[in-house]
Protein backbone atom coordinates (compact mmCIF):
# COMPACT_ATOMS: atom_id res chain seq x y z
CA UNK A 1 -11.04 10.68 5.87
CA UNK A 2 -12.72 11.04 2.03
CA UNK A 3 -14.71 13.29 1.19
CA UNK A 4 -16.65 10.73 -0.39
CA UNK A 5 -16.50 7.46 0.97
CA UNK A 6 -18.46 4.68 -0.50
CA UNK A 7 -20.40 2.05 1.41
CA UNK A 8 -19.69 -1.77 1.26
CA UNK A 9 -21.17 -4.68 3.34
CA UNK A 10 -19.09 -7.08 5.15
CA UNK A 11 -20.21 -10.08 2.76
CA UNK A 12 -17.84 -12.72 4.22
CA UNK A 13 -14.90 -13.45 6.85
CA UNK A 14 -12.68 -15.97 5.84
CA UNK A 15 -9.74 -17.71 7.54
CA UNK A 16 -6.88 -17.92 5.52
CA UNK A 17 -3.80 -19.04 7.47
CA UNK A 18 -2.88 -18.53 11.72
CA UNK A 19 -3.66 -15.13 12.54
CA UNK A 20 -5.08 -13.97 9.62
CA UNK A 21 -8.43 -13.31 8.28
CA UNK A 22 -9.92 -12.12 5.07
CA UNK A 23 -12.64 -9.82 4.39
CA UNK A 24 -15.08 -9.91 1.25
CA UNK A 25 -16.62 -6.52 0.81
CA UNK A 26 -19.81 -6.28 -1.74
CA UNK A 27 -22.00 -3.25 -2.72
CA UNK A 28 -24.24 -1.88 -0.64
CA UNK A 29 -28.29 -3.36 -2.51
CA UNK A 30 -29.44 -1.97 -5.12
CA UNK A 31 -25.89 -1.39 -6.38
CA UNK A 32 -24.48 -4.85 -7.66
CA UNK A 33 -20.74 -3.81 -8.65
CA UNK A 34 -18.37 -1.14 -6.94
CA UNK A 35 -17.11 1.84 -9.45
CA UNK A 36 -13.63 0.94 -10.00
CA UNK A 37 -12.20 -2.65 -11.02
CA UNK A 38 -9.41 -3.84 -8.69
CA UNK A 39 -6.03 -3.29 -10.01
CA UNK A 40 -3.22 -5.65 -9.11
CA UNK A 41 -1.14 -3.94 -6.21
CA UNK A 42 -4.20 -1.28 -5.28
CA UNK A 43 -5.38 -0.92 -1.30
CA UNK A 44 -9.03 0.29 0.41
CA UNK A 45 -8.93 2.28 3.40
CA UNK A 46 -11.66 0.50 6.09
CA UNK A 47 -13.04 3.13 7.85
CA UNK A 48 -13.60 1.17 11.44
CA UNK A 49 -14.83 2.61 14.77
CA UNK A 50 -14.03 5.52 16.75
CA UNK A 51 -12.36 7.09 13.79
CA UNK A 52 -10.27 4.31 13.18
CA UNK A 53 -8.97 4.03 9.50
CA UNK A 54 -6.72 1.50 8.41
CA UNK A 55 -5.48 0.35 4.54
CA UNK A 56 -5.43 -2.39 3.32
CA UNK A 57 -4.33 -4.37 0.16
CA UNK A 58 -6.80 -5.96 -2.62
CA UNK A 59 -6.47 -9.60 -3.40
CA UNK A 60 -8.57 -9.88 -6.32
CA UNK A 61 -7.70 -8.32 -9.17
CA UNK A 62 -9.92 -7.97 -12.48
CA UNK A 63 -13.11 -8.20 -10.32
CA UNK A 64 -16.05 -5.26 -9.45
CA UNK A 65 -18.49 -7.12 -7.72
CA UNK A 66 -16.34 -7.44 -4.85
CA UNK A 67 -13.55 -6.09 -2.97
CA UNK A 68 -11.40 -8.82 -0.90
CA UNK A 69 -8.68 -7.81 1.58
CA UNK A 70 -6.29 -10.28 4.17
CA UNK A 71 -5.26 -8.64 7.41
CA UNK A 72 -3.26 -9.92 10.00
CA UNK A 73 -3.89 -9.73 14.01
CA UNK A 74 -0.90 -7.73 14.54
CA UNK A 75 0.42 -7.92 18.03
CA UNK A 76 1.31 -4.42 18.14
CA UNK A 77 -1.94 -3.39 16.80
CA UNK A 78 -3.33 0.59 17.37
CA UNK A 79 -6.51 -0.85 17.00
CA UNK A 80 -7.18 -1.76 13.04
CA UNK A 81 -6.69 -5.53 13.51
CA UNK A 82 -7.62 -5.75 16.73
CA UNK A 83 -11.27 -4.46 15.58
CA UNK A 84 -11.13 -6.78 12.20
CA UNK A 85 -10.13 -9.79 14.26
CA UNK A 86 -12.66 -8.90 17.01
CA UNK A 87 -15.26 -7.03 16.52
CA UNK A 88 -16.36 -7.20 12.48
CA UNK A 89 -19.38 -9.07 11.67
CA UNK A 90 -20.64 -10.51 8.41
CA UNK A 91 -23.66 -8.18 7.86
CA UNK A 92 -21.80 -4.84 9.06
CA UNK A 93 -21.84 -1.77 6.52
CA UNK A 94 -18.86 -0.15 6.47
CA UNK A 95 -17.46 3.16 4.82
CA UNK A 96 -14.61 2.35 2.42
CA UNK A 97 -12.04 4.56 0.57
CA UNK A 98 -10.49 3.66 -2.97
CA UNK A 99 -9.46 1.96 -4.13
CA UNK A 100 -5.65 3.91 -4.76
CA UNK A 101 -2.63 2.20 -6.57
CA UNK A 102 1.15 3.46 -5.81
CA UNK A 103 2.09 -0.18 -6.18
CA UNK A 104 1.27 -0.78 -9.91
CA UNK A 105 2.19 -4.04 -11.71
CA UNK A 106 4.56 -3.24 -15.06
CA UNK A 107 2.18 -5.77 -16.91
CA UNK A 108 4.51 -5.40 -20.34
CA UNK A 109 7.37 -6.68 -18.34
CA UNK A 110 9.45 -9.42 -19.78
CA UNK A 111 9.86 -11.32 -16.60
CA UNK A 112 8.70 -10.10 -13.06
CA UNK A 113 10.58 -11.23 -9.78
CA UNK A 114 8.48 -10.98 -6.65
CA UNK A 115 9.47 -10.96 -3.06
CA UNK A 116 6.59 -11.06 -0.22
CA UNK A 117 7.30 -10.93 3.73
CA UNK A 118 4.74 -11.93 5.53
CA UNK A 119 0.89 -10.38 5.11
CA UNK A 120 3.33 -8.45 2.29
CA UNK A 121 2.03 -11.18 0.36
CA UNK A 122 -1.59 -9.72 0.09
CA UNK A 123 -0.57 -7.19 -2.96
CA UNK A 124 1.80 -9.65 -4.36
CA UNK A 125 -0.64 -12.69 -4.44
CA UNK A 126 -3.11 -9.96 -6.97
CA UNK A 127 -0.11 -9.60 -8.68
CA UNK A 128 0.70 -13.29 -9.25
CA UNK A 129 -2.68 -13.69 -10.22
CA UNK A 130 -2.71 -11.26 -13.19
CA UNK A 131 0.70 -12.35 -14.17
CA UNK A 132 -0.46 -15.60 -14.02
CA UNK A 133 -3.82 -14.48 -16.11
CA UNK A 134 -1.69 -12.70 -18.86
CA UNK A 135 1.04 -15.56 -19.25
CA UNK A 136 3.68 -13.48 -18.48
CA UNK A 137 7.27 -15.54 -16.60
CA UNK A 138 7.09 -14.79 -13.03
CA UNK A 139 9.47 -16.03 -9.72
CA UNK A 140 7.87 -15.71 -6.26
CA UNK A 141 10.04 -15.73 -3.01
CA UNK A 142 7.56 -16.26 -0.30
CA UNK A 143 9.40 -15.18 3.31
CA UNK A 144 6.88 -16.10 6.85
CA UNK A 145 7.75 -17.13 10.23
CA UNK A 146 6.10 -20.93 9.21
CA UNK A 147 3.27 -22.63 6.31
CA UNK A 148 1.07 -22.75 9.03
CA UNK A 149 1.34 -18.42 9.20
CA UNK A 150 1.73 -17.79 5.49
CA UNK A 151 -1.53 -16.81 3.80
CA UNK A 152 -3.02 -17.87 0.49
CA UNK A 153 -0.49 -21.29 -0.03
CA UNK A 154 -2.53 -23.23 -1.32
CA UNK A 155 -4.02 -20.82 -3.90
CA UNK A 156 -0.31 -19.83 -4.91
CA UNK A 157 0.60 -23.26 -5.34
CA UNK A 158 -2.61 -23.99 -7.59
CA UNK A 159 -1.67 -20.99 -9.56
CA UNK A 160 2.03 -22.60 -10.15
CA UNK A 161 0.29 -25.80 -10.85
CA UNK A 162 -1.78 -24.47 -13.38
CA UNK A 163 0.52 -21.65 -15.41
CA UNK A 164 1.90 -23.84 -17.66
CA UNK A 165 5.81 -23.39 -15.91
CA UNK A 166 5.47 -19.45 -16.41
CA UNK A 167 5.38 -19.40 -12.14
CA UNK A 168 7.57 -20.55 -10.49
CA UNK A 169 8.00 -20.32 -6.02
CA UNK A 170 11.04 -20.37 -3.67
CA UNK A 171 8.97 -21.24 -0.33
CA UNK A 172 11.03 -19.75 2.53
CA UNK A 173 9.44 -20.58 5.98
CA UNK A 174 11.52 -19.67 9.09
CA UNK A 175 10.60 -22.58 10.95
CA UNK A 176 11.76 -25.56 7.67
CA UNK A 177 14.98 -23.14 6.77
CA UNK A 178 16.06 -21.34 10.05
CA UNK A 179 18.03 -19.07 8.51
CA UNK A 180 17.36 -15.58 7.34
CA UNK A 181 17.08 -15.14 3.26
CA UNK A 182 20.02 -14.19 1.74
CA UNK A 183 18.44 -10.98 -0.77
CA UNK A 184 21.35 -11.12 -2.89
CA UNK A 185 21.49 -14.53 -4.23
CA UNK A 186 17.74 -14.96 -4.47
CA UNK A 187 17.00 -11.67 -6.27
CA UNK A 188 20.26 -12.14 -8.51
CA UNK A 189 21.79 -13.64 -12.06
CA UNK A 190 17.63 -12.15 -13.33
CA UNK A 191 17.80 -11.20 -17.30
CA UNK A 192 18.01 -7.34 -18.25
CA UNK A 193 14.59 -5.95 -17.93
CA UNK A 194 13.18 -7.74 -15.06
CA UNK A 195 10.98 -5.91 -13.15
CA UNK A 196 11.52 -6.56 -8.85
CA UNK A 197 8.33 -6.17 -6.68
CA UNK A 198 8.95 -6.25 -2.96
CA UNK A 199 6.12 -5.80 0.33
CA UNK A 200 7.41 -6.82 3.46
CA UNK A 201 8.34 -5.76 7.01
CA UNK A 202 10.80 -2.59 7.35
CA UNK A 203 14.00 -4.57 7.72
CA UNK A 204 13.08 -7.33 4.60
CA UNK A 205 12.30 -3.84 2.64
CA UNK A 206 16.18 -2.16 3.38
CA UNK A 207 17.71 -5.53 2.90
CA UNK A 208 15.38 -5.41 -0.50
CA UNK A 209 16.88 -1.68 -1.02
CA UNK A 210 20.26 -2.67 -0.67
CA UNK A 211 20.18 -5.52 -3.02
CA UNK A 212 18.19 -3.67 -5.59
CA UNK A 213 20.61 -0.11 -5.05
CA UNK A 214 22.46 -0.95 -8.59
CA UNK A 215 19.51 -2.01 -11.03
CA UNK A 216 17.30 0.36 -12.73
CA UNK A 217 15.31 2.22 -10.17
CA UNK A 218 12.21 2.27 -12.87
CA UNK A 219 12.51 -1.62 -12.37
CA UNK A 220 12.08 -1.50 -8.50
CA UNK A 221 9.27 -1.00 -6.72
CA UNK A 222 7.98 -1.60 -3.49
CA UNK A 223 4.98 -1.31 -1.21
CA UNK A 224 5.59 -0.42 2.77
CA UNK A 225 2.62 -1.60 4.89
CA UNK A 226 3.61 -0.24 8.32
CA UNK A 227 5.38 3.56 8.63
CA UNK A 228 8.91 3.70 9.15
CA UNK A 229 10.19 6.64 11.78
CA UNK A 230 9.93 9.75 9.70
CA UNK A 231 12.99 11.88 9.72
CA UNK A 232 12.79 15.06 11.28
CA UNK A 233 11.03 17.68 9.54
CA UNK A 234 12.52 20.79 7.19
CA UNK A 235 9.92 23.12 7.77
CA UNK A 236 10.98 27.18 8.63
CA UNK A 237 10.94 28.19 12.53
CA UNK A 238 8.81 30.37 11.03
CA UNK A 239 6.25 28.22 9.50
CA UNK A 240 5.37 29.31 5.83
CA UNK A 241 2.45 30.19 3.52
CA UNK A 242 0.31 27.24 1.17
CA UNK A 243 -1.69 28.74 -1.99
CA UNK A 244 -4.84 26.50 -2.45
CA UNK A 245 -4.81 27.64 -6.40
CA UNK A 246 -8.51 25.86 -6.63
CA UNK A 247 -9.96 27.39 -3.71
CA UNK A 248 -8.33 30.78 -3.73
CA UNK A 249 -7.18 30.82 -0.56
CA UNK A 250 -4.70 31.31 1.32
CA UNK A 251 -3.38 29.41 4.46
CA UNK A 252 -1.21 30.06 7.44
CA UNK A 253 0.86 26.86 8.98
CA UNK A 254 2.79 27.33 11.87
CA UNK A 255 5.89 25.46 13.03
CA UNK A 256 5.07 22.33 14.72
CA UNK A 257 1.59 22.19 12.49
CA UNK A 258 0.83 19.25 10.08
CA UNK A 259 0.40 20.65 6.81
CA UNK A 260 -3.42 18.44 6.76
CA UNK A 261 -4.32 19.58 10.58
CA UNK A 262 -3.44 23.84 9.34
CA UNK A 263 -6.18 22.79 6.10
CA UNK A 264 -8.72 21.12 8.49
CA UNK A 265 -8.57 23.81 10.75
CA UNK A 266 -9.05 26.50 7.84
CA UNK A 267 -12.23 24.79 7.01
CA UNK A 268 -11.15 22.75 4.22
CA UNK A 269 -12.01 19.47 3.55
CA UNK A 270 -8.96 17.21 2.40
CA UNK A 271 -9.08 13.82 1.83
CA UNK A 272 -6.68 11.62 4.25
CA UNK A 273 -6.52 8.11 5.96
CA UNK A 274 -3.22 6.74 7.54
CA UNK A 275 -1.59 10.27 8.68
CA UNK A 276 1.96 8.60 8.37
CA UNK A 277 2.86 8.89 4.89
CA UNK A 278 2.33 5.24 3.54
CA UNK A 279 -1.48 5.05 1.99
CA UNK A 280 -1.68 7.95 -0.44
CA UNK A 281 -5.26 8.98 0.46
CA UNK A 282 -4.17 12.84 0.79
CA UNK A 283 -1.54 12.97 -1.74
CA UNK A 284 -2.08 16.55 -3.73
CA UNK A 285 -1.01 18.24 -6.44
CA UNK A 286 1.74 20.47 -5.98
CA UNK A 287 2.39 23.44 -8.45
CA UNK A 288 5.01 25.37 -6.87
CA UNK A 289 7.55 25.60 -3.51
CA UNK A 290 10.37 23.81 -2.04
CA UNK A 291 8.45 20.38 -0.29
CA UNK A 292 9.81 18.74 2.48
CA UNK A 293 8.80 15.63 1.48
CA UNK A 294 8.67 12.62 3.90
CA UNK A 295 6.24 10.21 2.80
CA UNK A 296 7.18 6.67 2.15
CA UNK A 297 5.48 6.55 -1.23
CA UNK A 298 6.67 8.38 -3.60
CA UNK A 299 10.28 7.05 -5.09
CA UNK A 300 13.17 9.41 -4.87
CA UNK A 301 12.62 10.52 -8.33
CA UNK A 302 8.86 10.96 -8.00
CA UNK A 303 9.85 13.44 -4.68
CA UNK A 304 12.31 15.51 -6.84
CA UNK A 305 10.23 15.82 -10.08
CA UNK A 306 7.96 17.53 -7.00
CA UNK A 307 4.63 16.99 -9.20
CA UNK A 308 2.73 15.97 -5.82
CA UNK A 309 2.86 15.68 -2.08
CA UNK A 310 1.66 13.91 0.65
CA UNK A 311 -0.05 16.44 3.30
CA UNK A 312 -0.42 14.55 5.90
CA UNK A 313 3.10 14.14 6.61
CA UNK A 314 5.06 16.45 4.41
CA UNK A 315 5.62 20.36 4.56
CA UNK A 316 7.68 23.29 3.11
CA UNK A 317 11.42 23.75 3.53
CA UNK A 318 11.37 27.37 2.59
CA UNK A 319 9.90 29.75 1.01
CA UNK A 320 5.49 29.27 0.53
CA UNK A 321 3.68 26.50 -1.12
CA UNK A 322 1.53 26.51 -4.09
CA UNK A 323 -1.11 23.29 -4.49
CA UNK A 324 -3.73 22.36 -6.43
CA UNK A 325 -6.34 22.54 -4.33
């Protein structure tokens, strides 16, 4: 949870495609804008009931006056969507956290090729937007099990309309092609210094992986939305040290012990949201020690330049940790 969450009323509850709902989010009165403008690719955390705390991706880039997510009534829900779907009124007050951004849009790029599965497309569709805003050459492959489950087509298709031929869409609906799409050909024969964007289900994410694995990992990025099974951890039988440099203190975690739950129970205070690696809301500093790291946000070259660490899920291989905290 922050340590500092802000407070946002549930302004409106839109329906934007089978399934899905979106939610507008304004300040709390007298306030009339939030702190931080919405980035293309950034995410909230909705802090729900019964400690419930869920992220979720921004839609509206460029704006302050309002915060605007999509979420999907996931059949295998833990209780996020379920609640959104069910139980969120227009008038509630809820706490929010963020907005965060580990999904950033190259806005210099040259050309920018971008591949949504599913509610994937919430981050993608800010994305088009801005690209679309700048005048910058973009290519959308839109992947979902039908039209009539795919969110925001008609805005994307207005956007296309209206961008002067710099956006163009490869529509890819289960039920009109029947066939899984082939990664290869549609991400291929893109000029040097395109920049691939990719949010999707696990499996559309490796095939995405595997038909990025020879480009320019600075040109790939992507954004998971749902926590793949973490590899077992690295961490000593032993259990280790961690140095809070800030604090001055020092704290014992055992084996078996999240790295977050061994700070809680010290009496600190650390920011977190998701527990399984994919949001960002506890990522730390990290000025010395050998991290285990396990998260599914940083890139590999973001885990070995080691500059940061996400606590919720990650640990110490050997030796003790040093943080900035």
């Amino acid at each position: 949870m922050s340590s500092n969450p802000l407070k946002a009323l549930v302004y409106q509850l839109r329906h934007e495609a089978a399934g899905i709902v979106s939610v507008e989010l304004r300040p709390v009165a007298p306030a009339t804008e939030f702190a931080q403008t919405v980035e293309a690719g950034a995410h909230i955390d909705l802090h729900l009931a019964d400690g419930l705390s869920r992220s979720y991706s921004l839609t509206n880039p460029g704006e302050r006056h309002r915060y605007v997510v999509a979420v999907t009534l996931d059949r295998a829900s833990r209780g996020g969507s379920r609640y959104v779907h069910g139980q969120l009124r227009v008038g509630q007050t809820l706490s929010i956290g963020g907005p965060r951004n580990h999904f950033a849009l190259d806005e210099a790029a040259p050309r920018s090729v971008l591949l949504a599965g599913g509610i994937g497309i919430t981050p993608i569709y800010a994305m088009l937007q801005r690209l679309v805003a700048l005048g910058r050459p973009a290519h959308l492959i839109y992947c979902a099990a039908s039209r009539e489950t795919a969110a925001f087509v008609p805005q994307i298709q207005a956007l296309s309309a209206h961008s002067g031929g710099q956006l163009s869409v490869d529509w890819h609906f289960k039920s009109e092609r029947g066939v899984r799409p082939a990664l290869d050909a549609l991400l291929g024969g893109q000029p040097e210094g395109t920049h691939f964007y990719c949010c999707g289900p696990l499996s559309m994410l490796d095939d995405y992986e595997r038909a990025c694995a020879q480009r320019d990992p600075a040109h790939v990025h992507l954004e998971r939305f749902g926590a793949a099974p973490l590899p077992p951890a690295q961490t000593p039988e032993t259990g280790y040290c961690v140095e809070l440099r800030k604090s001055g203190k020092t704290v014992r975690v055992e084996p078996g012990v999240a790295l977050l739950d061994a700070l809680i129970d010290a009496g600190m205070n650390p920011d977190y949201s998701c527990r399984e690696g994919v949001c960002g809301a506890c990522e730390v500093k990290v000025i010395s020690g050998d991290v285990d790291h396990r998260d599914l946000i940083l890139t590999k070259q973001e885990q070995a330049a080691n500059r940061s660490m996400m606590i919720c899920v990650s640990g110490c291989r050997s030796g003790n940790l040093v943080l900035d905290f």
